[in-house]
C-alpha atoms as a PDB file:
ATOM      1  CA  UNK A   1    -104.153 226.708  56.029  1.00  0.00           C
ATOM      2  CA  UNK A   2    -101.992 223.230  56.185  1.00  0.00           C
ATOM      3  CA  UNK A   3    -102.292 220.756  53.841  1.00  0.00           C
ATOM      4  CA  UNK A   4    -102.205 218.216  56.673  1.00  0.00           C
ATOM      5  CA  UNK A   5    -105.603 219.201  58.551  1.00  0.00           C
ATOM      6  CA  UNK A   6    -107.876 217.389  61.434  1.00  0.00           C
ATOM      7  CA  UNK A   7    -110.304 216.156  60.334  1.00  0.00           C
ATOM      8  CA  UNK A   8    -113.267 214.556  63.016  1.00  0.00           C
ATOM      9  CA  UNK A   9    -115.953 211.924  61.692  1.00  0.00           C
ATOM     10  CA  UNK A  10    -118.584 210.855  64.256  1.00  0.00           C
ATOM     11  CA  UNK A  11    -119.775 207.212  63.466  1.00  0.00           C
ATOM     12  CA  UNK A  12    -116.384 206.194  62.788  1.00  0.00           C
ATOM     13  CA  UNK A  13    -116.919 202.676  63.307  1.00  0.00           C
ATOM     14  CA  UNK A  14    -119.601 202.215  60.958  1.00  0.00           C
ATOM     15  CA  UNK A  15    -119.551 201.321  57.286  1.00  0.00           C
ATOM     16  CA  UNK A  16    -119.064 204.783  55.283  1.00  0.00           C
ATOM     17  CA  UNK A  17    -116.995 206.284  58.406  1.00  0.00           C
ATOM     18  CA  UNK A  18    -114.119 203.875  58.866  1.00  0.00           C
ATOM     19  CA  UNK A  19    -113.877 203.440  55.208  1.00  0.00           C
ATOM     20  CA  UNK A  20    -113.906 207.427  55.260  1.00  0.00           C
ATOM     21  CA  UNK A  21    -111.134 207.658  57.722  1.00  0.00           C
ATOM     22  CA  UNK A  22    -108.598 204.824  56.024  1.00  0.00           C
ATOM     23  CA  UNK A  23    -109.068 207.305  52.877  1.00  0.00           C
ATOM     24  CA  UNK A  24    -108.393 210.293  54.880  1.00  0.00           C
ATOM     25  CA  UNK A  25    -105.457 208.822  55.794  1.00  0.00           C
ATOM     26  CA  UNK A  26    -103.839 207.539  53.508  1.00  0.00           C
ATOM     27  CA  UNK A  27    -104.305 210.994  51.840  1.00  0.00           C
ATOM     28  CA  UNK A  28    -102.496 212.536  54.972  1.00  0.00           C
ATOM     29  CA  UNK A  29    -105.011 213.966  56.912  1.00  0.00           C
ATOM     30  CA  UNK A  30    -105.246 213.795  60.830  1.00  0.00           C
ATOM     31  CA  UNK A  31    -108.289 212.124  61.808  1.00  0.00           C
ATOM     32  CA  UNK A  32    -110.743 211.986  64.798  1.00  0.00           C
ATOM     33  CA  UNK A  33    -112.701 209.540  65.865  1.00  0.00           C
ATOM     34  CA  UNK A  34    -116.225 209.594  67.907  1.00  0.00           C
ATOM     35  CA  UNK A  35    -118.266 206.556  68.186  1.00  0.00           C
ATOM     36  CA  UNK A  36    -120.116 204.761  70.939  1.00  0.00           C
ATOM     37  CA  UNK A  37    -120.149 201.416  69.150  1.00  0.00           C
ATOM     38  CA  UNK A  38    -124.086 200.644  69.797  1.00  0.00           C
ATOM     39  CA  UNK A  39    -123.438 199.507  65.782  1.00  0.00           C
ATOM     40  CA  UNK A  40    -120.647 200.231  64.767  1.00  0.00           C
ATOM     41  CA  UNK A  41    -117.379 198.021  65.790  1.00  0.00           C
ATOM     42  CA  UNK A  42    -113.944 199.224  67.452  1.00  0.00           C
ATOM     43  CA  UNK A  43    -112.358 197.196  64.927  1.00  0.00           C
ATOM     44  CA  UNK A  44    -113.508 198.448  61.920  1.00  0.00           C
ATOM     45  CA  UNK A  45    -111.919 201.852  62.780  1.00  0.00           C
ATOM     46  CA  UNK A  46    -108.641 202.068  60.985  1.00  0.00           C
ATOM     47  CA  UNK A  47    -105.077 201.909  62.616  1.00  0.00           C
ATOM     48  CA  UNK A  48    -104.459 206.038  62.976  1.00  0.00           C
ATOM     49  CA  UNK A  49    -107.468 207.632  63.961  1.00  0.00           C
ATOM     50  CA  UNK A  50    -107.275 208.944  67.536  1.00  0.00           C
ATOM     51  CA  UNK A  51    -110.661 206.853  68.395  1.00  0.00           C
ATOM     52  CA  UNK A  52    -112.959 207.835  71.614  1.00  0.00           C
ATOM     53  CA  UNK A  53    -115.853 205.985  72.100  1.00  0.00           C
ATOM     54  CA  UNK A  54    -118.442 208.603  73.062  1.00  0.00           C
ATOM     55  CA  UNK A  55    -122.176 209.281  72.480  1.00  0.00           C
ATOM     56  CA  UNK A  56    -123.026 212.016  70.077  1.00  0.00           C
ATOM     57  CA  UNK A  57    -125.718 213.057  72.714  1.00  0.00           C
ATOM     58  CA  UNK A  58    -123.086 214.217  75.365  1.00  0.00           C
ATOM     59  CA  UNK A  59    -121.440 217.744  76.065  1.00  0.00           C
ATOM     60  CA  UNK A  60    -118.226 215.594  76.720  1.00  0.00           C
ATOM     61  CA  UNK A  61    -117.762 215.543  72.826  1.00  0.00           C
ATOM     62  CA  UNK A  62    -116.841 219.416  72.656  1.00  0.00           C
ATOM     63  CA  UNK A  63    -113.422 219.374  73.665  1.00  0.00           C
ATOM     64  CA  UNK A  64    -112.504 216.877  71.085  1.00  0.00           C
ATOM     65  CA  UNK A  65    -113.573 219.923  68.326  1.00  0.00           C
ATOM     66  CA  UNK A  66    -110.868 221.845  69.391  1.00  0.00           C
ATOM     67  CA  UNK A  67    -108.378 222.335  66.392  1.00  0.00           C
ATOM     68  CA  UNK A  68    -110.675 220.448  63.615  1.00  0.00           C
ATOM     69  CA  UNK A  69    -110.922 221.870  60.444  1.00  0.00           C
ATOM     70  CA  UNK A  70    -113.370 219.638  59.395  1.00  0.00           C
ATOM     71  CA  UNK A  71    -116.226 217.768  60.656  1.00  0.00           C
ATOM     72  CA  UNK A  72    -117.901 214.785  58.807  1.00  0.00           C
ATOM     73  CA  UNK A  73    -120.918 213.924  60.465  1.00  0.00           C
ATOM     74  CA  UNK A  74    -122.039 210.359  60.275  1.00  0.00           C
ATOM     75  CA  UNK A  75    -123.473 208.796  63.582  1.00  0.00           C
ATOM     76  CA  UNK A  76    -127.030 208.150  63.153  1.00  0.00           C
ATOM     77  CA  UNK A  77    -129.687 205.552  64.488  1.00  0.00           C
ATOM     78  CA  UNK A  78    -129.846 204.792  60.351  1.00  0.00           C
ATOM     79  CA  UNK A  79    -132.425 200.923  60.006  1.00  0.00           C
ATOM     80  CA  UNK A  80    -135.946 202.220  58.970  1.00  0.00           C
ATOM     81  CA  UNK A  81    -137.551 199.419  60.728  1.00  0.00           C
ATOM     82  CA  UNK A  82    -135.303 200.153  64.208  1.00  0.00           C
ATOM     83  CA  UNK A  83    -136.521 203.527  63.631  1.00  0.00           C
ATOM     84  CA  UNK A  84    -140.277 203.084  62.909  1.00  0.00           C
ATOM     85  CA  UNK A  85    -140.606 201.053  66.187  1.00  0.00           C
ATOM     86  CA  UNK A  86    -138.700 203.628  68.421  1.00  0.00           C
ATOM     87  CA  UNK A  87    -139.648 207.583  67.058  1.00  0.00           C
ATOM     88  CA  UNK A  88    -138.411 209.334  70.143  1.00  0.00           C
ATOM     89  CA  UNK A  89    -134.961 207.761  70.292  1.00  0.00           C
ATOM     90  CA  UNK A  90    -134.735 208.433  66.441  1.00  0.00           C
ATOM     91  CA  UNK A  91    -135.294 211.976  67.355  1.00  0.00           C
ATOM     92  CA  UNK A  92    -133.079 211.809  70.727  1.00  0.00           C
ATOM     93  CA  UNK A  93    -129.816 210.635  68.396  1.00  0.00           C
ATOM     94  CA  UNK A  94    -130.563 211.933  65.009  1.00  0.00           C
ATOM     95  CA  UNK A  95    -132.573 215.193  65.842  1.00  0.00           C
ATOM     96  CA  UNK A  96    -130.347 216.276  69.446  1.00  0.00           C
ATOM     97  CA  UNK A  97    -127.204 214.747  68.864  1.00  0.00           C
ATOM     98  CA  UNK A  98    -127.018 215.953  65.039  1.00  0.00           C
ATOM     99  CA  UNK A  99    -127.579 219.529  66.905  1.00  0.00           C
ATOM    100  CA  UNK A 100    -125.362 218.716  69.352  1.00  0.00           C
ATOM    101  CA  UNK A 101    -122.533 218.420  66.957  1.00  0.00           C
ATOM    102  CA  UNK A 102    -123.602 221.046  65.155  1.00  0.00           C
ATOM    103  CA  UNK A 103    -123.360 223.284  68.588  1.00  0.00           C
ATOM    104  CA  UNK A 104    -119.991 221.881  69.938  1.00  0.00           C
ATOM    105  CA  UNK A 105    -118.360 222.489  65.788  1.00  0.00           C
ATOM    106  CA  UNK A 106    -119.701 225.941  66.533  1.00  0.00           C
ATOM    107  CA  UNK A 107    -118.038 226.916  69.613  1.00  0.00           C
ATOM    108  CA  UNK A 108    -114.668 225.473  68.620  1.00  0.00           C
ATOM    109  CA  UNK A 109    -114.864 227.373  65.483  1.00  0.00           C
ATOM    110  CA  UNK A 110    -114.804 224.159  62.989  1.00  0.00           C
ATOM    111  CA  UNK A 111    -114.819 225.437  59.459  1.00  0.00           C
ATOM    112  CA  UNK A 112    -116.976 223.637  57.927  1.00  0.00           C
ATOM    113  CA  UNK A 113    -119.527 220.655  58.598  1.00  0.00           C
ATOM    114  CA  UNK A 114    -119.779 218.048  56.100  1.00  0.00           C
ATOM    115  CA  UNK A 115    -123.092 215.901  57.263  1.00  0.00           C
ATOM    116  CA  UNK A 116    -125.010 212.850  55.815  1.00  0.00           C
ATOM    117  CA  UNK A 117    -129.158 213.779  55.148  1.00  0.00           C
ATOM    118  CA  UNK A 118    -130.568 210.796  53.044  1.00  0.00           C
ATOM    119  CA  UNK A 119    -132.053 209.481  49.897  1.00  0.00           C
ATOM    120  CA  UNK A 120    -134.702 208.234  52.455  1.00  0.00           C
ATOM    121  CA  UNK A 121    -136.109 212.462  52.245  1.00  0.00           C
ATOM    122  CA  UNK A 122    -137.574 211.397  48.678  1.00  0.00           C
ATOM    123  CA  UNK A 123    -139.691 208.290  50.167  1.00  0.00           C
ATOM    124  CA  UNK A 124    -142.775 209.827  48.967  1.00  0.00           C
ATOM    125  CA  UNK A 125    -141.678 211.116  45.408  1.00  0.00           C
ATOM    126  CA  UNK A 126    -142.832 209.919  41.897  1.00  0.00           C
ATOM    127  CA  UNK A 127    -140.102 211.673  40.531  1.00  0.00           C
ATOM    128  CA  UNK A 128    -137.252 209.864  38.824  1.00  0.00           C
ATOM    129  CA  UNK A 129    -134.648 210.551  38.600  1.00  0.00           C
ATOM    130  CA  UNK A 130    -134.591 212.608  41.840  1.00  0.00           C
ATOM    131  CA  UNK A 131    -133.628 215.885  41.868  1.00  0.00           C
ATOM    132  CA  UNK A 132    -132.296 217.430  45.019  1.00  0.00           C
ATOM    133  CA  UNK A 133    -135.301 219.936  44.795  1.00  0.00           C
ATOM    134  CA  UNK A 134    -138.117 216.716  45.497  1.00  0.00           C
ATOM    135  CA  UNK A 135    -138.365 216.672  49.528  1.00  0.00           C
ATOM    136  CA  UNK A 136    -141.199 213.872  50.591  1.00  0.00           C
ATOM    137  CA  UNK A 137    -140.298 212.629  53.724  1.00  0.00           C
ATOM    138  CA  UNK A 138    -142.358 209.793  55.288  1.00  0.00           C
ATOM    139  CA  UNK A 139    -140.929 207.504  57.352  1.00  0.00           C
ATOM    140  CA  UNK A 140    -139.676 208.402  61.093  1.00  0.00           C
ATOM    141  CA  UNK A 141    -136.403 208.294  59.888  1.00  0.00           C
ATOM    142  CA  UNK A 142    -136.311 210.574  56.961  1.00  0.00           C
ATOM    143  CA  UNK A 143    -138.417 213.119  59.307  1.00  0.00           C
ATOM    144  CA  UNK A 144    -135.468 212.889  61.324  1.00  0.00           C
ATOM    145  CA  UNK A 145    -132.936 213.454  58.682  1.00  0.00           C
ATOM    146  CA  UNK A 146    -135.248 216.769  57.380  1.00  0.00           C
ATOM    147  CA  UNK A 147    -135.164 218.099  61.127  1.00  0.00           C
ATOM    148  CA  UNK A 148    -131.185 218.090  60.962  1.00  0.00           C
ATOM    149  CA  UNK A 149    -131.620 219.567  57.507  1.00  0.00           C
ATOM    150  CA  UNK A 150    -133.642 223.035  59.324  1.00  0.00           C
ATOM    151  CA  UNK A 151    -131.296 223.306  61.910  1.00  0.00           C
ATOM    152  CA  UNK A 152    -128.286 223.137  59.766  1.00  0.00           C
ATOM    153  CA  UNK A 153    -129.903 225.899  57.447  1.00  0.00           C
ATOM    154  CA  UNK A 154    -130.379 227.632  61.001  1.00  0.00           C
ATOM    155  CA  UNK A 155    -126.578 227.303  61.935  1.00  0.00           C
ATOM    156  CA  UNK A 156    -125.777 228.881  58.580  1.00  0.00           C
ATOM    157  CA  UNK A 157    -128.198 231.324  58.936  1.00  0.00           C
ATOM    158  CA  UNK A 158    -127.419 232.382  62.617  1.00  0.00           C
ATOM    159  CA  UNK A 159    -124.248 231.103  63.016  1.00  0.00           C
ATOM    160  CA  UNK A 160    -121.614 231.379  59.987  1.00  0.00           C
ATOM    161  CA  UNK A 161    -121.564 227.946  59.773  1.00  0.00           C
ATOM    162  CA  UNK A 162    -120.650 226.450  56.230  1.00  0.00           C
ATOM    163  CA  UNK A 163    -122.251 222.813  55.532  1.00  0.00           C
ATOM    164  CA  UNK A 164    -122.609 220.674  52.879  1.00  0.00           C
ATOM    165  CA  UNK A 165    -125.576 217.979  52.638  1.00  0.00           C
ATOM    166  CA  UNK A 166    -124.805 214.437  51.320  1.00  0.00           C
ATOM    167  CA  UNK A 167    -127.747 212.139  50.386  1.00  0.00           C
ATOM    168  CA  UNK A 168    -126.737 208.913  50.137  1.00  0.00           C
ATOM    169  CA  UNK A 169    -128.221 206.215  48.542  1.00  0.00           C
ATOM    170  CA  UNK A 170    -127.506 202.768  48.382  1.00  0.00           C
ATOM    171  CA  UNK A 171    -123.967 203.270  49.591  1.00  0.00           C
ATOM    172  CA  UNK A 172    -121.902 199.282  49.575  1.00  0.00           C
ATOM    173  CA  UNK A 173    -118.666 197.840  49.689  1.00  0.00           C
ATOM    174  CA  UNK A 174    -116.582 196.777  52.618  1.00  0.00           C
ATOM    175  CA  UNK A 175    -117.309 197.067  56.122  1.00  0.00           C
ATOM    176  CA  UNK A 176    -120.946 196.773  54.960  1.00  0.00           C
ATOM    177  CA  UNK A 177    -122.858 196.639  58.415  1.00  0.00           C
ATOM    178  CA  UNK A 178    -124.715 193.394  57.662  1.00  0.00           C
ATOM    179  CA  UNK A 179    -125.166 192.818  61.625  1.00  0.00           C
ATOM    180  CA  UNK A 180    -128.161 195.437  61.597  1.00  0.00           C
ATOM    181  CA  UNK A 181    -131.894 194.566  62.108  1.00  0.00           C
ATOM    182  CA  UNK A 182    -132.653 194.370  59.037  1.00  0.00           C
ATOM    183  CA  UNK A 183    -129.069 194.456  56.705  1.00  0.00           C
ATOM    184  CA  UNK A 184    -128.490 196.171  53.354  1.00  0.00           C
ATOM    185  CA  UNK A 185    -129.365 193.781  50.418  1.00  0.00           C
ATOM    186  CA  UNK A 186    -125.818 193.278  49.170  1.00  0.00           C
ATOM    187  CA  UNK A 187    -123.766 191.866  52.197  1.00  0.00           C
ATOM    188  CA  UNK A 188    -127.075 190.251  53.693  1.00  0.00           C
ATOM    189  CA  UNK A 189    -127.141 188.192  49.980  1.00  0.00           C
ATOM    190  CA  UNK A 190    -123.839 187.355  50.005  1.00  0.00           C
ATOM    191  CA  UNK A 191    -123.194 186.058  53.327  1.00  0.00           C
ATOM    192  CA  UNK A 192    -126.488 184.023  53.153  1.00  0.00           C
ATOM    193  CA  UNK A 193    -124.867 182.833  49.861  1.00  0.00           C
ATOM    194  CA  UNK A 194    -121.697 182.078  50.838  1.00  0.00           C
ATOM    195  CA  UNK A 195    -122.889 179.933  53.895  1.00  0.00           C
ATOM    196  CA  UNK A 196    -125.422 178.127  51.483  1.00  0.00           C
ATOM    197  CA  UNK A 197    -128.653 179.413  53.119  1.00  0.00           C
ATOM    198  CA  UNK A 198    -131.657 180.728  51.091  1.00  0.00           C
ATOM    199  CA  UNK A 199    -131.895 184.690  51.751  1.00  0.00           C
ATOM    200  CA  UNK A 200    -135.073 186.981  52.345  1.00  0.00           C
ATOM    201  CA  UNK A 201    -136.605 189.190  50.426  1.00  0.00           C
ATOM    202  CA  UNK A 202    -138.994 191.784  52.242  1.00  0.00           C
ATOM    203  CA  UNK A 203    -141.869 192.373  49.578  1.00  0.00           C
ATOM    204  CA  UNK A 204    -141.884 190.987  46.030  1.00  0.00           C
ATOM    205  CA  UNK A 205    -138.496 191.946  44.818  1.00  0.00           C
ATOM    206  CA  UNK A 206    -139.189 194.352  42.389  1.00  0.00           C
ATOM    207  CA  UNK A 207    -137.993 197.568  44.903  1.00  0.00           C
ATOM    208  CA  UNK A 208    -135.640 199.519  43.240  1.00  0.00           C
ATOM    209  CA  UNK A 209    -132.328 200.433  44.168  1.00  0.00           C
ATOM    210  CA  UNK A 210    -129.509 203.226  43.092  1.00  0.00           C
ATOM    211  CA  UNK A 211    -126.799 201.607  44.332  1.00  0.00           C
ATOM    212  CA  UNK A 212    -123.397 203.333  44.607  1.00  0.00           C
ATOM    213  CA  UNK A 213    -119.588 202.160  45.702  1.00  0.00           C
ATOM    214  CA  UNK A 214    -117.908 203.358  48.713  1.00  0.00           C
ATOM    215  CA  UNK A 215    -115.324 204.427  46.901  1.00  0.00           C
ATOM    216  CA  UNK A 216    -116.504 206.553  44.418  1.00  0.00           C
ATOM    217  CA  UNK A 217    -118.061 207.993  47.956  1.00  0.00           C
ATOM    218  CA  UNK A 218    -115.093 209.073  49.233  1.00  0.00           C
ATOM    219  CA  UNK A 219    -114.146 210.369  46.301  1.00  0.00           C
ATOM    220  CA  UNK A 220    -116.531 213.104  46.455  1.00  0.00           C
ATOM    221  CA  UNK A 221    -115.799 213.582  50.571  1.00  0.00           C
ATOM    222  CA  UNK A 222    -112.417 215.009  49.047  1.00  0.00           C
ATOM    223  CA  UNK A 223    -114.005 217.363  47.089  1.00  0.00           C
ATOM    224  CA  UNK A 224    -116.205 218.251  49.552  1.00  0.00           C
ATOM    225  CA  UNK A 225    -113.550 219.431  51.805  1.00  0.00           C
ATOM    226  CA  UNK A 226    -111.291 221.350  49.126  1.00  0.00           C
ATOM    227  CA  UNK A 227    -113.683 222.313  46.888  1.00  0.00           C
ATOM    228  CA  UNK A 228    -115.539 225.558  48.002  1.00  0.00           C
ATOM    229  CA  UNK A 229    -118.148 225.126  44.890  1.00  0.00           C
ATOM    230  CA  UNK A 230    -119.678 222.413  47.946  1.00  0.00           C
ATOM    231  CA  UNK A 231    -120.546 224.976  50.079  1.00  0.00           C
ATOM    232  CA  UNK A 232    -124.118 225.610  51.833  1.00  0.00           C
ATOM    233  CA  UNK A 233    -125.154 223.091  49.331  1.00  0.00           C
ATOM    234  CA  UNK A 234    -126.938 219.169  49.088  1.00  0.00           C
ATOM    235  CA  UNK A 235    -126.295 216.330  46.771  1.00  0.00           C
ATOM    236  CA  UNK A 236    -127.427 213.057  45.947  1.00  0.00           C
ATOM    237  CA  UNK A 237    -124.553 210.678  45.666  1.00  0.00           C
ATOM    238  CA  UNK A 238    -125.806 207.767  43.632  1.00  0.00           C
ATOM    239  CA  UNK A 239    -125.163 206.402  40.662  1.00  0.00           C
ATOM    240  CA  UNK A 240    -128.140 207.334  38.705  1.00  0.00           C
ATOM    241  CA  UNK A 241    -128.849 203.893  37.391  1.00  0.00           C
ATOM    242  CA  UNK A 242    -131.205 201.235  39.610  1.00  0.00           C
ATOM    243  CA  UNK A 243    -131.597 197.819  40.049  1.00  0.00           C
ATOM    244  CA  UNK A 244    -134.186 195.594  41.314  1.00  0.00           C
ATOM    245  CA  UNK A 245    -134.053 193.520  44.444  1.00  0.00           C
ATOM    246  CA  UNK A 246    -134.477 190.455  41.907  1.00  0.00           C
ATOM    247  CA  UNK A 247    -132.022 191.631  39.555  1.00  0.00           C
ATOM    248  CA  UNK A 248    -128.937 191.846  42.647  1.00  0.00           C
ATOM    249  CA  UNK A 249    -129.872 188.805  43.919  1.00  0.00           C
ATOM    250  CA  UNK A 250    -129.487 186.878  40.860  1.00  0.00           C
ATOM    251  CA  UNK A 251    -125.974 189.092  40.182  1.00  0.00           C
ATOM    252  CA  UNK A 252    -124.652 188.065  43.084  1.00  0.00           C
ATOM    253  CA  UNK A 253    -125.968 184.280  42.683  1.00  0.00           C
ATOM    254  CA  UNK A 254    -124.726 183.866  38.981  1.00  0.00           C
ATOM    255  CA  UNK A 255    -121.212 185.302  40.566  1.00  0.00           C
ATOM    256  CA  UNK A 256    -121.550 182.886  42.895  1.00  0.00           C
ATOM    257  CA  UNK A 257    -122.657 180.073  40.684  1.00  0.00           C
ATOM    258  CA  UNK A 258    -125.182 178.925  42.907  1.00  0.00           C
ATOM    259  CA  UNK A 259    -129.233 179.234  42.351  1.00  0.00           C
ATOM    260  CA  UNK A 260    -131.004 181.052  44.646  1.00  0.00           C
ATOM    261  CA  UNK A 261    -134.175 180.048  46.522  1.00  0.00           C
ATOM    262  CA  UNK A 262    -135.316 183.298  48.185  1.00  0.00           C
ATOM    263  CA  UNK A 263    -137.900 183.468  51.307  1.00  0.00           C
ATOM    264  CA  UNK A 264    -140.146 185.724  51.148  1.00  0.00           C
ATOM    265  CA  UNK A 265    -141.451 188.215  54.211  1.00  0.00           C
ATOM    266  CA  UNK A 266    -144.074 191.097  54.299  1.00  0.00           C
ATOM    267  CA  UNK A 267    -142.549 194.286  52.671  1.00  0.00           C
ATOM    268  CA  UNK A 268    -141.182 196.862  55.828  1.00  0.00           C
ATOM    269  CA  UNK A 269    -142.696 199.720  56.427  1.00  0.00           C
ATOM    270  CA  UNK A 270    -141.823 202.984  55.516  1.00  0.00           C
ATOM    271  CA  UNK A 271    -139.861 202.079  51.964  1.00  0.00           C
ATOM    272  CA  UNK A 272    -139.398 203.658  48.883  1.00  0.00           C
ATOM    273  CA  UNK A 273    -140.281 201.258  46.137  1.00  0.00           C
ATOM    274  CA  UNK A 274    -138.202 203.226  44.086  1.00  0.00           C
ATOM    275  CA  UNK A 275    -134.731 204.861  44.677  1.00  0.00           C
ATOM    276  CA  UNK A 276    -132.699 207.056  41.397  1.00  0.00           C
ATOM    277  CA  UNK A 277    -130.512 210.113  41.906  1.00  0.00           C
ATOM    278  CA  UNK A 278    -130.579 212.795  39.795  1.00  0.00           C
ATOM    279  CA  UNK A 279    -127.091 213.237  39.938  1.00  0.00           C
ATOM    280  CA  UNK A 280    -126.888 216.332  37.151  1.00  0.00           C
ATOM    281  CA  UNK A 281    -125.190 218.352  40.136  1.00  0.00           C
ATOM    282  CA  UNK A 282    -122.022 216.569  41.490  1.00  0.00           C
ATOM    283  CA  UNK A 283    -121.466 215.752  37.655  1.00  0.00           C
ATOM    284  CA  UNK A 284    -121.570 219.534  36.947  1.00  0.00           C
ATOM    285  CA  UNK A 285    -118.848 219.686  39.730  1.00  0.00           C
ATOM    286  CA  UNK A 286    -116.373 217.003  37.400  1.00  0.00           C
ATOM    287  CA  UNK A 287    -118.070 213.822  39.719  1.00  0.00           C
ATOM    288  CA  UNK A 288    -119.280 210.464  38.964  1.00  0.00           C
ATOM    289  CA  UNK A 289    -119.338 207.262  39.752  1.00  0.00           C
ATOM    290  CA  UNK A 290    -116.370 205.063  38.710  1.00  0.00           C
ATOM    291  CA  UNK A 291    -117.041 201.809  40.033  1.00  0.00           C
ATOM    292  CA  UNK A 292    -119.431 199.406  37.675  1.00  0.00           C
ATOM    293  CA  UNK A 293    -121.944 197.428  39.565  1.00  0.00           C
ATOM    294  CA  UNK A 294    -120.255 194.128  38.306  1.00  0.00           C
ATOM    295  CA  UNK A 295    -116.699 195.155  39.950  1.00  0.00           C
ATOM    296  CA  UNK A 296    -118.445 196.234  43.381  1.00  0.00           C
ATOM    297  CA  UNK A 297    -119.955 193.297  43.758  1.00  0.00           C
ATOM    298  CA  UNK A 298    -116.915 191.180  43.250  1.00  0.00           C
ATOM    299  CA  UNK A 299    -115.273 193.559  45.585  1.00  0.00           C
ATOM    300  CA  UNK A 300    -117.784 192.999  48.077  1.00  0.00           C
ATOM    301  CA  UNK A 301    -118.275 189.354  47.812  1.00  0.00           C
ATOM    302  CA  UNK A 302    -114.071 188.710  48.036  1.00  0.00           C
ATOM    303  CA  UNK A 303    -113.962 190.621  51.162  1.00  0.00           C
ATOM    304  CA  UNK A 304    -116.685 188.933  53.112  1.00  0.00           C
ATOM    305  CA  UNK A 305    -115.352 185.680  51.990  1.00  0.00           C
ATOM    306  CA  UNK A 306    -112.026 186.702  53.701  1.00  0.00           C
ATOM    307  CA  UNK A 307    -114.040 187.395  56.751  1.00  0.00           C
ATOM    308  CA  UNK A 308    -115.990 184.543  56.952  1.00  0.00           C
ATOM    309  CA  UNK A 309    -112.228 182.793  56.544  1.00  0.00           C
ATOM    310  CA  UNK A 310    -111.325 185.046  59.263  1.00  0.00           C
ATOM    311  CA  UNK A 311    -113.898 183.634  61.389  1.00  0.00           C
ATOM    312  CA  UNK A 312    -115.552 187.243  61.762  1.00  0.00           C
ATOM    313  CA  UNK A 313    -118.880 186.598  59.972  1.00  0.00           C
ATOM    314  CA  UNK A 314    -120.338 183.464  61.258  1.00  0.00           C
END
């Protein structure tokens, strides 16, 4: 097999994809692109990746799996609270079109499937750190994310499919997709922040998060596609440490050097109040996270400034 092989992400204009494909790049790959920009942006997706703006949901994505070694697969109606108000197009995008990218990797005889489950299946777990093994699904959206999990045991089963399962957790850095309904803590802090408005907290503040840096992310995507020890297996890709709501807000605030006057809302429904990865198996595998929470965040907070500069975050 080449070193140089194609590689197609779906969701490539979202936050972990585009920053996925620039890395994929610059490590030589070919990549792919499939995204129908309903949140993700055109711009986002890196100079180099043969983009097509399609829908996950349509048969017209096949042909574009023709040749791929590799499939990352991203593209997923993702906010809990977007989800919890709509259940059947949760299950329309992230139940068919997960299966419909399983099928159309199947026929064009894609080696192996690389595919993002979630953190979110351990909603209902007292269990920390969280092993792999602790499945408690409760909101809409990590039912979702445990339906693509059957099917892609079925694909193995059935099909000769090899997949590996990544469950994210608090994944930040650039690209951060603070335009969603309800935006990830970290950008939605900062840019509030930045423009000198008070930001919200949804509950109390004392939710706890494993947050982890794109980087270190991608890092293990490599592995996952030259490392056969991966295969026909899930992870949690965390850090293993957590943080309070309270505790990033003032982080941020102190980097800042501003004090923060918070508004507070109801809590959302369908939360963990606690997030931690076991993450005792990608370490076995020579992984961890590199990144300290104290140089993410000033990574995170420099490039938002440049885009408020920019004139992109308004």
């Amino acid at each position: 097999m080449s070193d140089k092989r194609k590689i197609l992400i779906t969701g490539v204009a979202g936050f972990i994809g585009s920053n996925l494909a620039s890395r994929l790049l610059a490590e030589g790959y070919d990549v792919l692109g499939i995204d129908n920009l309903s949140c993700g942006l055109k711009e986002n997706v890196p100079d180099g990746v043969e983009f097509h703006c399609l829908d996950i949901r349509g048969k017209e994505i096949f042909l574009l799996f023709k040749e791929v070694d590799t499939v990352f697969h991203l593209a997923a109606k993702n906010c809990i609270a977007d989800c919890q108000a709509d259940p059947a197009e949760t299950a329309e995008i992230n139940i068919y079109g997960t299966v419909n990218v399983f099928d159309a990797a199947k026929r064009a005889g894609v080696r192996k499937i690389i595919y993002a489950e979630s953190s979110a299946l351990y909603e209902g777990s007292s269990i920390y750190p969280t092993p792999e093994s602790e499945l408690n699904p409760e909101s809409f959206y990590a039912l979702s994310k445990l339906a693509s999990m059957h099917f892609a045991r079925a694909y193995e089963t059935f099909y000769d499919l090899i997949f590996t399962a990544l469950r994210y957790f608090c994944v930040y850095g650039p690209v951060q997709d603070y335009r969603r309904t309800i935006p990830p803590v970290m950008s939605a802090f900062i840019i509030k922040l930045l423009k000198g408005e008070r930001p919200t907290i949804y509950g109390t503040g004392q939710k706890r998060r494993d947050f982890v840096y794109v980087d270190d992310v991608n890092d293990f995507h490599l592995m996952c596609i030259r490392d056969d020890r991966t295969n026909g297996r899930a992870f949690n890709i965390g850090s293993g440490v957590n943080y309070s709501v309270h505790e990033i807000l003032d982080k941020i605030a102190k980097k800042l050097g501003v004090t923060p006057y918070p508004i507070y809302k109801d809590d959302l429904p369908g939360e963990a109040q606690v997030t931690l990865a076991d993450i005792t198996q990608v370490k076995n595998l020579g992984w961890e996270p590199k990144t300290s929470l104290e140089v993410g965040l000033e990574r995170a907070i420099e490039y938002i400034r440049s885009e408020m500069k920019l004139g992109r975050i308004s």
